[in-house]
C-alpha atoms as a PDB file:
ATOM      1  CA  UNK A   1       0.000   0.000   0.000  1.00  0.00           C
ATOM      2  CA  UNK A   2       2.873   2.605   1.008  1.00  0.00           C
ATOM      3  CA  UNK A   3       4.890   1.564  -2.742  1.00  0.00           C
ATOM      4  CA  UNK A   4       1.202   2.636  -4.355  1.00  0.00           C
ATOM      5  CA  UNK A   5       1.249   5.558  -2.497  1.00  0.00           C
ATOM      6  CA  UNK A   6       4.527   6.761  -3.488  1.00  0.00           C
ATOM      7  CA  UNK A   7       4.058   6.109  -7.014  1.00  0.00           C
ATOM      8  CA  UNK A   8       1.053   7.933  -6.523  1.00  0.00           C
ATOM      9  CA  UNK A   9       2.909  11.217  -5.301  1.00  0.00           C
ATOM     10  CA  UNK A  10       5.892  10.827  -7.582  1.00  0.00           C
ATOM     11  CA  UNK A  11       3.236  10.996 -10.485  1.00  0.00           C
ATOM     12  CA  UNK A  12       1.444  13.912  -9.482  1.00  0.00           C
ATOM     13  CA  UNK A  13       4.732  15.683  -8.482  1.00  0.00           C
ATOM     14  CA  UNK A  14       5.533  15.333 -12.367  1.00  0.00           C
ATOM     15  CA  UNK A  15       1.999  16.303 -13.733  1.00  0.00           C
ATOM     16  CA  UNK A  16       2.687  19.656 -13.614  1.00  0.00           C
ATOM     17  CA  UNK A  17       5.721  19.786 -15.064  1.00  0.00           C
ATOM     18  CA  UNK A  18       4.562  17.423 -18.243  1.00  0.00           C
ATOM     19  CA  UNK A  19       1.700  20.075 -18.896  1.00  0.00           C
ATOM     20  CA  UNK A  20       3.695  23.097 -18.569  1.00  0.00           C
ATOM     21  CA  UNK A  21       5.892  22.694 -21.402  1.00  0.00           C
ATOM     22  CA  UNK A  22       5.714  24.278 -24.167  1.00  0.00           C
ATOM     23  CA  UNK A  23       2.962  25.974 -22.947  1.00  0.00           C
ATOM     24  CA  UNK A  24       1.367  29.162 -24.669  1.00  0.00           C
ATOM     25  CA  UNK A  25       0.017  31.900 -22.561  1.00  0.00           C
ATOM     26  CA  UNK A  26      -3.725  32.228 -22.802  1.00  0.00           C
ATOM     27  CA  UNK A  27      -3.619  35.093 -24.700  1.00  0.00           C
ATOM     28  CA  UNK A  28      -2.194  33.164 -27.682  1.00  0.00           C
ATOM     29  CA  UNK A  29      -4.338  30.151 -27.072  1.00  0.00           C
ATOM     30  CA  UNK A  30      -7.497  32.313 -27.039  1.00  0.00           C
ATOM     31  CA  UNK A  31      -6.351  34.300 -30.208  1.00  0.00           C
ATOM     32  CA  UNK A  32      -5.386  31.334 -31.977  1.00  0.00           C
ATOM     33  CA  UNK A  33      -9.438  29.831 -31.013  1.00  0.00           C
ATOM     34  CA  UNK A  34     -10.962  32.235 -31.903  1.00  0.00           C
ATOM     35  CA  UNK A  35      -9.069  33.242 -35.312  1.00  0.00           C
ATOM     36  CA  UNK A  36      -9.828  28.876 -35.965  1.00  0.00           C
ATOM     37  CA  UNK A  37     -13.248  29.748 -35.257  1.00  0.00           C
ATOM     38  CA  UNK A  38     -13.786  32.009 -37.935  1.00  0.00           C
ATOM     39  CA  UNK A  39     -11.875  30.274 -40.206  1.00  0.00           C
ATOM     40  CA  UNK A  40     -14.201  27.302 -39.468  1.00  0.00           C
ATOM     41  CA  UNK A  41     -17.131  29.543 -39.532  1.00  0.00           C
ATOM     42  CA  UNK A  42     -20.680  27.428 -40.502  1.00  0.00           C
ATOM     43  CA  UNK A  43     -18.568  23.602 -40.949  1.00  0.00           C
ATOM     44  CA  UNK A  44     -19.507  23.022 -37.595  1.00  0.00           C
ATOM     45  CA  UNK A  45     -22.355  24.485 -34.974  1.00  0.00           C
ATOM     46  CA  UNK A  46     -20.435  26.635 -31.830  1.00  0.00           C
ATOM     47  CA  UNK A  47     -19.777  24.010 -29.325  1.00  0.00           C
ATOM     48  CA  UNK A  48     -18.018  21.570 -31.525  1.00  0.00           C
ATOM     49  CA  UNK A  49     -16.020  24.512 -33.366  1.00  0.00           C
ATOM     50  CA  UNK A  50     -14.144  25.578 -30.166  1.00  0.00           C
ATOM     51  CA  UNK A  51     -13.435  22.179 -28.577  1.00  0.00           C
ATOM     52  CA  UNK A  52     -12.025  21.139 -31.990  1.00  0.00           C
ATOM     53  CA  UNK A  53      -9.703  24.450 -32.153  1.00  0.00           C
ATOM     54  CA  UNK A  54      -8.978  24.235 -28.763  1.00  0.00           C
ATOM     55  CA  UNK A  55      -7.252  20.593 -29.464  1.00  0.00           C
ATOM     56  CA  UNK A  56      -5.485  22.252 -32.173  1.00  0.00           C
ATOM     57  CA  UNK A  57      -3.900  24.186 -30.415  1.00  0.00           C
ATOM     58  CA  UNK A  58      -3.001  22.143 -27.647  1.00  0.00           C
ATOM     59  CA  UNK A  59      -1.354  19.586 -30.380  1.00  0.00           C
ATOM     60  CA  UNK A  60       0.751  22.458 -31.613  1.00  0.00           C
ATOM     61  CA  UNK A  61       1.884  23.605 -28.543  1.00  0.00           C
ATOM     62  CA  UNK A  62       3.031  19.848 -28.519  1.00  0.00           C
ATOM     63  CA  UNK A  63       5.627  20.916 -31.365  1.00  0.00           C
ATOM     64  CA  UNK A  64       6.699  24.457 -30.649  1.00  0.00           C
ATOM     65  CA  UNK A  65       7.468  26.778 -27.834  1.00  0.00           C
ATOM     66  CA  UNK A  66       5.767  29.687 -27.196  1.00  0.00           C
ATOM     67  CA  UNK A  67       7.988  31.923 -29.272  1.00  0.00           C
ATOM     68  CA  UNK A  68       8.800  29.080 -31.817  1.00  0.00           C
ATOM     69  CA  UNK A  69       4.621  29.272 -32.819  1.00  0.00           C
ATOM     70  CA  UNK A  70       4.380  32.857 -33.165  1.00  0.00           C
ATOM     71  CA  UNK A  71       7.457  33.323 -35.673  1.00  0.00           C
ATOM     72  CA  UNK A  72       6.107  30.181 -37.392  1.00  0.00           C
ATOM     73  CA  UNK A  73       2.403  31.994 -37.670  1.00  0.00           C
ATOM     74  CA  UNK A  74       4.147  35.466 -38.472  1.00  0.00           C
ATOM     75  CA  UNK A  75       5.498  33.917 -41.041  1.00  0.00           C
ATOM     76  CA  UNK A  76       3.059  32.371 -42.120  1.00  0.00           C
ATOM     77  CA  UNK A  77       0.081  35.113 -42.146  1.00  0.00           C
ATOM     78  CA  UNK A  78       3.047  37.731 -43.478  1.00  0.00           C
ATOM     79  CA  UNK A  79       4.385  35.806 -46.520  1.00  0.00           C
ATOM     80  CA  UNK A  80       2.072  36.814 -49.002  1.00  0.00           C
ATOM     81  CA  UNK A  81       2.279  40.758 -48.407  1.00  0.00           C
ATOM     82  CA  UNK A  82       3.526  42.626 -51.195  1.00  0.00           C
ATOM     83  CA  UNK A  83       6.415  43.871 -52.045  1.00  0.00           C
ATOM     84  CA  UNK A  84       9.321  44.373 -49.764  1.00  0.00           C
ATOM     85  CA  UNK A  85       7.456  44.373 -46.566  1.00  0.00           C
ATOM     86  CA  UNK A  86       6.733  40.529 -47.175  1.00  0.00           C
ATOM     87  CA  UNK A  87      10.053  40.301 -48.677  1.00  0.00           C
ATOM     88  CA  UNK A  88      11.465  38.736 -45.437  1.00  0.00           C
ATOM     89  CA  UNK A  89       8.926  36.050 -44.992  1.00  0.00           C
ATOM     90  CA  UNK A  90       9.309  35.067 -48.644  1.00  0.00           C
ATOM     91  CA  UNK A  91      12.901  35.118 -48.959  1.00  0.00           C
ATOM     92  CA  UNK A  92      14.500  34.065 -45.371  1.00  0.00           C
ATOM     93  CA  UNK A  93      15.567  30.284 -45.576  1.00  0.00           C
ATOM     94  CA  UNK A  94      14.682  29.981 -42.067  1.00  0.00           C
ATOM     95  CA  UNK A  95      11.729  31.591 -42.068  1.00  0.00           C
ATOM     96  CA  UNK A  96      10.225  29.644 -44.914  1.00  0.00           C
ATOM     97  CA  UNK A  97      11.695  26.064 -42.908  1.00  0.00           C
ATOM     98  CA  UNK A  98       9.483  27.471 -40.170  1.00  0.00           C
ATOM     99  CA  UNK A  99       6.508  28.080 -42.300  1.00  0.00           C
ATOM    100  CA  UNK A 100       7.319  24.884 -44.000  1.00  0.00           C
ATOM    101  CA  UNK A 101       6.977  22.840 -39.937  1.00  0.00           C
ATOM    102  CA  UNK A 102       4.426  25.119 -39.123  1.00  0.00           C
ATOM    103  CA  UNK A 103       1.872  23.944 -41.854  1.00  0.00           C
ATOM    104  CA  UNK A 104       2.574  20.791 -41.650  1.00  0.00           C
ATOM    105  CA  UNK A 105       2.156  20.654 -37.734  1.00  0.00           C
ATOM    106  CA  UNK A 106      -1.133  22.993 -38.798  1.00  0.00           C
ATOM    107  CA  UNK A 107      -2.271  20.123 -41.051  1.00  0.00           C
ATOM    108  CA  UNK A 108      -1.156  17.297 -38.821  1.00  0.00           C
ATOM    109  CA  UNK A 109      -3.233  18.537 -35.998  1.00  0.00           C
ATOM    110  CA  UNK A 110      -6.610  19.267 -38.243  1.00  0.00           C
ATOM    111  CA  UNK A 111      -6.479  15.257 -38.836  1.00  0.00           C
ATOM    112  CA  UNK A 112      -6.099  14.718 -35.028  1.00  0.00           C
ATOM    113  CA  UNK A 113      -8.688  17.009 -33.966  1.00  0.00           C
ATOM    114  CA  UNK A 114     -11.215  15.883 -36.986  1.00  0.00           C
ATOM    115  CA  UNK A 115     -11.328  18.977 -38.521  1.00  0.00           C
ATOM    116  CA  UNK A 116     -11.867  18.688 -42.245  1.00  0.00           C
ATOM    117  CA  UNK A 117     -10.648  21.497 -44.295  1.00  0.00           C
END
């Protein structure tokens, strides 16, 4: 009974630390909803909409830190401006690797959350 009850602890001593990483703050994870949301605007009724973009999220916070995910969706949103002031987004090797991960992390969680596109 004591060996259960230490395994017990020891796993709820780690919980915390599994779900904190790569964690976004909740202002990213509510933008990111509720930009899903309207993307996904009349597929689905309310309910289902934001539990479905709510696990895409949490699957790509599952890939990228914080700070990784918002150059990846700068990059992203910001490659098709025109001209120079999309220049960088188009151009920058790393950028574009980023974009590259980004959309296929995007695409890989839409399958896992059942979102069809």
């Amino acid at each position: 009974m004591k060996k259960m009850n230490i395994a017990v602890a020891a796993g709820l001593f780690l919980l915390p630390s599994i779900t904190m990483a790569n964690d976004f703050s909740t202002v990213t994870r509510v933008q990111f909803v509720m930009d899903c949301m309207e993307l996904n605007q009349g597929k689905m009724n309310a309910y289902e909409t934001v539990h479905k973009c709510s696990c895409v999220v949490d699957e790509l916070a599952k890939t990228f830190t914080q700070t990784e995910f918002e150059d990846a969706n700068a990059g992203f949103r910001f490659r098709n401006l025109p001209g120079d002031r999309g220049a960088q987004f188009r151009d920058d090797k790393g950028v574009q690797s980023g974009i590259k991960l980004f959309k296929q992390a995007h695409a890989d969680a839409y399958e896992e959350c059942r979102i069809r596109r």
